[in-house]
N, C-alpha and C. Protein backbone atom coordinates (compact mmCIF):
# COMPACT_ATOMS: atom_id res chain seq x y z
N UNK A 1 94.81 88.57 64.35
CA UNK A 1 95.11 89.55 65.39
C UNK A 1 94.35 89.16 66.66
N UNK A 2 94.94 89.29 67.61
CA UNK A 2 94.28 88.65 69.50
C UNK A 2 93.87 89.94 69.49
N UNK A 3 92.32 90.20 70.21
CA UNK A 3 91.44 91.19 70.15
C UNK A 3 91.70 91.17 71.71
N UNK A 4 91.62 90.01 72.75
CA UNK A 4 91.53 90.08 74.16
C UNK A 4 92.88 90.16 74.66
N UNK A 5 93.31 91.78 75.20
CA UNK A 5 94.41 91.97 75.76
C UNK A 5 95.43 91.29 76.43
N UNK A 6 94.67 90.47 77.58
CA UNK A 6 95.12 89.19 78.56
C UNK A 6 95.65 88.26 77.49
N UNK A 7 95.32 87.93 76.98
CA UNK A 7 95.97 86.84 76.38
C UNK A 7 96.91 87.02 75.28
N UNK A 8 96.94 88.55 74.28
CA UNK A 8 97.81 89.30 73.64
C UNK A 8 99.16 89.17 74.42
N UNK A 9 98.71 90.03 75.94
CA UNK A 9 100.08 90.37 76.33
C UNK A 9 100.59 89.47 77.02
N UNK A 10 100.36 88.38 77.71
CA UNK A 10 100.53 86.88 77.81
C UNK A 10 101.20 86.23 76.66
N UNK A 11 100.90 86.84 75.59
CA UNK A 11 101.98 85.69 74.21
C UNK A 11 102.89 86.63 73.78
N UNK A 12 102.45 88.02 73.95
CA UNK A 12 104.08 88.33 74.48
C UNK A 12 105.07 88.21 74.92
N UNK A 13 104.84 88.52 75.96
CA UNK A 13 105.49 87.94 77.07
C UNK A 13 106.58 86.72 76.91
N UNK A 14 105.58 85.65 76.63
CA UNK A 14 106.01 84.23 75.82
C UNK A 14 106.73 84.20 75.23
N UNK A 15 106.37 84.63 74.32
CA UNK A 15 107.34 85.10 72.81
C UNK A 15 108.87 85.62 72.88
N UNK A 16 108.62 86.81 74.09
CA UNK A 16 109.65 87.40 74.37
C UNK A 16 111.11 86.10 75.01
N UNK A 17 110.10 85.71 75.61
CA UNK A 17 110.92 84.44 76.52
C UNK A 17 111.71 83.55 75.41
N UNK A 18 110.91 83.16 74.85
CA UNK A 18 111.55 82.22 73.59
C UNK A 18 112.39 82.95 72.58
N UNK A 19 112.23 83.71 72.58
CA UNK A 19 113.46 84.78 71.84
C UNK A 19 114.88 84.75 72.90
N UNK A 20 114.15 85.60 73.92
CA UNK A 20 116.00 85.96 74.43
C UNK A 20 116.34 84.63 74.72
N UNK A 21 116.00 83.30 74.65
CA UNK A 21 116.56 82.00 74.95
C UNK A 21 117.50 81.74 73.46
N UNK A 22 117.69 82.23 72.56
CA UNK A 22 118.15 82.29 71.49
C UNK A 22 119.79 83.69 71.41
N UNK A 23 119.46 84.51 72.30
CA UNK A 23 120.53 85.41 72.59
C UNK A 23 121.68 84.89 73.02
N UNK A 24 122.62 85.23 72.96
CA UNK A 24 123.79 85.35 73.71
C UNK A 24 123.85 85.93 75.07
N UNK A 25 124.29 85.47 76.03
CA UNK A 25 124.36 85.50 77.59
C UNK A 25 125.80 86.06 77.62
N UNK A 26 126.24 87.11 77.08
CA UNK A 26 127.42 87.80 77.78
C UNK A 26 127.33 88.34 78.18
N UNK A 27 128.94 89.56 78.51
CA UNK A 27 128.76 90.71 79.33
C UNK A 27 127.80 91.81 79.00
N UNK A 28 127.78 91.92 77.61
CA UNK A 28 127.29 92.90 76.85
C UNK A 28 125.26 92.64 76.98
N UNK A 29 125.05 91.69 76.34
CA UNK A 29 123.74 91.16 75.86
C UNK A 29 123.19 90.69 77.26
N UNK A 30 123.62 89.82 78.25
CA UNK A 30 123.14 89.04 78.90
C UNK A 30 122.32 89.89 79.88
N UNK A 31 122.63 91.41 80.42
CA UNK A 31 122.16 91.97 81.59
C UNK A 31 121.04 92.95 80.18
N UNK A 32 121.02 92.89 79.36
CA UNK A 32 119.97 93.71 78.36
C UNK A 32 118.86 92.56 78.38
N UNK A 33 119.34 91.23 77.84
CA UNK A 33 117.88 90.15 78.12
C UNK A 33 117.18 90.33 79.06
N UNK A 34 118.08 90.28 80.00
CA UNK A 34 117.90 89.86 81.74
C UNK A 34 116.69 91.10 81.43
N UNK A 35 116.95 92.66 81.50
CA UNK A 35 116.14 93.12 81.27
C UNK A 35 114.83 93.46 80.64
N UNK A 36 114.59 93.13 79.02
CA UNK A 36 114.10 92.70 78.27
C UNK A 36 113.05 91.65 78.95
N UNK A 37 113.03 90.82 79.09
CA UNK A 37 112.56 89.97 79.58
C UNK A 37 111.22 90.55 80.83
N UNK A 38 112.10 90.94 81.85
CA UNK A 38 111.85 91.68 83.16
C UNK A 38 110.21 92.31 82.76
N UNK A 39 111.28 93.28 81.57
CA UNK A 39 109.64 94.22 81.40
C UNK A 39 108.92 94.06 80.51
N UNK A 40 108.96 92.85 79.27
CA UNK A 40 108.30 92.21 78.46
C UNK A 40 107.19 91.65 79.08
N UNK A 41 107.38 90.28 79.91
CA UNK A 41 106.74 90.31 81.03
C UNK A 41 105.75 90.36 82.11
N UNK A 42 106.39 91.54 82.63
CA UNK A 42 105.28 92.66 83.41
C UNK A 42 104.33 93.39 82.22
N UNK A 43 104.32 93.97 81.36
CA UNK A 43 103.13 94.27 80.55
C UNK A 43 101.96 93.11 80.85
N UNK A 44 101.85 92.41 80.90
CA UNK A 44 100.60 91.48 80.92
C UNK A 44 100.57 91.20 82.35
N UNK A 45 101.48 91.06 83.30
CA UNK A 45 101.43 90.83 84.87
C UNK A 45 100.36 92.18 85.21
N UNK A 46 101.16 92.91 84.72
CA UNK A 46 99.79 94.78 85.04
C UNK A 46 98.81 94.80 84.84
N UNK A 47 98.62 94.44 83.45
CA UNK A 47 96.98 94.49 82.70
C UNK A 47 96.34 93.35 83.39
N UNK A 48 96.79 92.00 83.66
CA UNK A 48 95.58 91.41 84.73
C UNK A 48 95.37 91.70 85.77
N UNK A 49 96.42 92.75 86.46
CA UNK A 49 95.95 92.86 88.21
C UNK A 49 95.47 94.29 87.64
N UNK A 50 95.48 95.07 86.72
CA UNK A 50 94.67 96.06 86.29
C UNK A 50 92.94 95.66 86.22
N UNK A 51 93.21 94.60 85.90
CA UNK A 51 91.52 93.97 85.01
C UNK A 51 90.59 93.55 86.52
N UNK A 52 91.65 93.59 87.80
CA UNK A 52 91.09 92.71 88.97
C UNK A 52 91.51 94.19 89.97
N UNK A 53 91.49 95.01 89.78
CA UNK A 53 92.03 96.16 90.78
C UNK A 53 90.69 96.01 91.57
N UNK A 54 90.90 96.91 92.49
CA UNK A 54 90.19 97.24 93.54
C UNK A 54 89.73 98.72 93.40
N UNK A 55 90.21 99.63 92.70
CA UNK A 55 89.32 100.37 92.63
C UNK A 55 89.77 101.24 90.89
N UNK A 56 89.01 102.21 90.77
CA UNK A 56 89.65 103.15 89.64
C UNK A 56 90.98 103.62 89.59
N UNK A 57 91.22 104.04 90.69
CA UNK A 57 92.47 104.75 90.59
C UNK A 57 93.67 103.71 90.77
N UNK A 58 92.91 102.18 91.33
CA UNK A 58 94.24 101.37 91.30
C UNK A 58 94.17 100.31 89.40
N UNK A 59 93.29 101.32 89.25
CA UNK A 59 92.98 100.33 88.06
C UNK A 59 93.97 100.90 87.11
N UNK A 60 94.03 102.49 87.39
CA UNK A 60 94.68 103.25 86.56
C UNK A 60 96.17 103.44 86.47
N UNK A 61 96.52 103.30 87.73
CA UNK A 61 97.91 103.14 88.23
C UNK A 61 98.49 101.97 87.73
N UNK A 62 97.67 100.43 87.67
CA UNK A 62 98.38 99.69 86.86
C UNK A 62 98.02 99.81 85.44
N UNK A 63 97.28 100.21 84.73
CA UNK A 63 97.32 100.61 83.20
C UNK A 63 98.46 101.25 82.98
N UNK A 64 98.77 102.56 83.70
CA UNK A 64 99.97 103.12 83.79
C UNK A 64 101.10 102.39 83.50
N UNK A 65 101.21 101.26 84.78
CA UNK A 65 102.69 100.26 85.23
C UNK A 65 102.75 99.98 83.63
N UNK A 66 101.56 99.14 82.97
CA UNK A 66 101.53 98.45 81.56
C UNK A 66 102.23 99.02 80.68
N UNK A 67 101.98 100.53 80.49
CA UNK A 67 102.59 101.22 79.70
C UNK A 67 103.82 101.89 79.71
N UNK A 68 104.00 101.98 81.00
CA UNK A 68 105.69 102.13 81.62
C UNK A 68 106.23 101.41 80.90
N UNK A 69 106.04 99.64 81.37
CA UNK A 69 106.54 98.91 80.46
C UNK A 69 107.04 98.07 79.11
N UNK A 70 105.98 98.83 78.41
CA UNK A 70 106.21 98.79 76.81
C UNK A 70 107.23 99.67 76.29
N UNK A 71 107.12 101.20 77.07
CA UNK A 71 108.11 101.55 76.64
C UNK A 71 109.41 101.16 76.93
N UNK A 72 109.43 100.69 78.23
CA UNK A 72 110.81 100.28 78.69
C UNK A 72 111.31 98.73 77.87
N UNK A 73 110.85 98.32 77.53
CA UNK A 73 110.72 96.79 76.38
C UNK A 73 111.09 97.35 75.18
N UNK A 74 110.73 98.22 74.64
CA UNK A 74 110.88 99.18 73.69
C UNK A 74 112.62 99.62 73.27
N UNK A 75 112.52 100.27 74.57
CA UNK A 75 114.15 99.97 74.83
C UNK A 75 115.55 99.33 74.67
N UNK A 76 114.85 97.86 75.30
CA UNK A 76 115.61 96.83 75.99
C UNK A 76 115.72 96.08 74.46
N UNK A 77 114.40 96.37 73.43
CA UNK A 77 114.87 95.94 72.10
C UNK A 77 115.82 96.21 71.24
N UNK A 78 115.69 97.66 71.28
CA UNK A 78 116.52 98.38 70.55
C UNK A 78 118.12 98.32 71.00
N UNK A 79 118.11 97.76 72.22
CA UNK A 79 120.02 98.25 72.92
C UNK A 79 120.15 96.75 72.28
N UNK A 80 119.15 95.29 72.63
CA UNK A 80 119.43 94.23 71.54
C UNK A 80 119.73 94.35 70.72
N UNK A 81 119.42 94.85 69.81
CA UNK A 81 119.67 94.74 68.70
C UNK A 81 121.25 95.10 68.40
N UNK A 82 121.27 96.70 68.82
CA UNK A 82 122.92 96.71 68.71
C UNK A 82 123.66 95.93 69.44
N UNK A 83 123.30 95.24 70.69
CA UNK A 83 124.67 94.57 71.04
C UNK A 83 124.48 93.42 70.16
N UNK A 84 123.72 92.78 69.15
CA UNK A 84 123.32 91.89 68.57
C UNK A 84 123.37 91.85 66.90
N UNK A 85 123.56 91.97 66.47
CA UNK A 85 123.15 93.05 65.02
C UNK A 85 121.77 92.10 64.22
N UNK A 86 122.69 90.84 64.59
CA UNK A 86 122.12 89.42 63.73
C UNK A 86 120.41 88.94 64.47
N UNK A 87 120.27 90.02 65.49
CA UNK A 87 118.50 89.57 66.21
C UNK A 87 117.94 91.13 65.91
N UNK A 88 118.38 91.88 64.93
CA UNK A 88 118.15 93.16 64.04
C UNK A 88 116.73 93.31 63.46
N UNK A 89 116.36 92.06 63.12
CA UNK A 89 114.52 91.87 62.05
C UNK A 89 114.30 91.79 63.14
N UNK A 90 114.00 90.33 64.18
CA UNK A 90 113.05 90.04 65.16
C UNK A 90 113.29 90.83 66.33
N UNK A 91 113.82 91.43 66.71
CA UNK A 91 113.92 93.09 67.39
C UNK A 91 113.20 93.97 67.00
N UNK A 92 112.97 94.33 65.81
CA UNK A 92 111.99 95.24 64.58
C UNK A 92 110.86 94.96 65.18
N UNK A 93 110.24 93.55 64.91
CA UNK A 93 109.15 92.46 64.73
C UNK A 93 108.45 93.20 66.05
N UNK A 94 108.99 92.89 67.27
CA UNK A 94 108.48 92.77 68.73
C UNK A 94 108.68 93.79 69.67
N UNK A 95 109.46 95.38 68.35
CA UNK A 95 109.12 96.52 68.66
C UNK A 95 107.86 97.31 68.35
N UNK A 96 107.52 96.82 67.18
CA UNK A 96 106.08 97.14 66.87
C UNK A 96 104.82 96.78 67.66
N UNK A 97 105.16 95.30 67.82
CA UNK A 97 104.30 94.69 68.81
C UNK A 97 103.94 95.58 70.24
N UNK A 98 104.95 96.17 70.73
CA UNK A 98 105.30 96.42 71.93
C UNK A 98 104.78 98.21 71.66
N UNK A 99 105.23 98.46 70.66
CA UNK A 99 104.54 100.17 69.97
C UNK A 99 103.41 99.98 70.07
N UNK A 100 102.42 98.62 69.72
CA UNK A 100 100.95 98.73 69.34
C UNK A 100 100.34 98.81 70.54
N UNK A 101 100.93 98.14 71.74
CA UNK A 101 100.72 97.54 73.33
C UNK A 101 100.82 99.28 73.90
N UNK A 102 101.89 99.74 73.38
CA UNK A 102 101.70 101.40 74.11
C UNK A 102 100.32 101.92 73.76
N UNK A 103 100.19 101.69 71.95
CA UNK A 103 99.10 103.16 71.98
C UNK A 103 97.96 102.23 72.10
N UNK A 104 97.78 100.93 72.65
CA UNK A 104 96.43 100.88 73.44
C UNK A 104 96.43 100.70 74.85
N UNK A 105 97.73 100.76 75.64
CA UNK A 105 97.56 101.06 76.85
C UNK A 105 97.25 102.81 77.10
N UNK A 106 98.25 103.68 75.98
CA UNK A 106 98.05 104.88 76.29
C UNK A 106 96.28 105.57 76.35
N UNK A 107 95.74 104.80 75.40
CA UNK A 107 94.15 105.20 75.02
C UNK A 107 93.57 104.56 76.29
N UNK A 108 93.86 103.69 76.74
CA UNK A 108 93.21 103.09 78.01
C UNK A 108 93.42 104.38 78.88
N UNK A 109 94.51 104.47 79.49
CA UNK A 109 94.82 105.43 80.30
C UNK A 109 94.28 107.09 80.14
N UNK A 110 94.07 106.87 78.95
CA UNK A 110 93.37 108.30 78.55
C UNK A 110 92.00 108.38 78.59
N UNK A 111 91.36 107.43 78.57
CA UNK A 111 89.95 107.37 78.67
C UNK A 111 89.56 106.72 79.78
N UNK A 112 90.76 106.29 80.97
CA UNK A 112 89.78 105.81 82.45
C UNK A 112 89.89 107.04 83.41
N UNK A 113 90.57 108.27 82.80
CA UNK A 113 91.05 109.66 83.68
C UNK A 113 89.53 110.54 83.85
């Protein structure tokens, strides 16, 4: 298990990338990756300009963004999956991932208030 966030949500991210490169690019799937991707992503783009903010409250605002975006990844897995049926497990896989990324962004956010 990656204990240091930055680099957790960085192989996310990654991960995520190397997955939807395995999707189908249609009408259906292709603008859900596109998305997917987007806010897979940004979870780790947040948490380092979180880690480098300028003050508390901008520290908090991007902890926030972080967690916006897990849930919205969260999402973008689950509509995968149905337009997909056959990326059904590793959709599962990198919803959890993305569940675990909420409830330690949410505890962050709850304890920098």
């Amino acid at each position: 298990m990656l204990y240091d966030l930055e680099e957790r949500t960085a192989r996310f991210g990654e991960n995520i990338i190397k997955f939807c490169r395995t999707a189908r690019q249609d009408n259906i799937a292709g603008p859900i990756v596109n998305q997917l991707v987007r806010s897979a992503t940004s979870i780790g783009a947040n948490y380092m300009e979180a880690n480098h903010a300028s003050s508390k409250k901008d520290f908090r605002n991007k902890i926030q963004i972080s967690l916006k975006e897990c849930n919205e990844t969260k999402h973008w897995l689950r509509m995968l999956a149905e337009a997909e049926p056959e990326l059904k497990i590793p959709c599962r896989e990198f919803w959890r991932e993305a569940q675990e990324l909420t409830l330690i962004f949410a505890t962050i956010a709850k304890k920098s208030n």
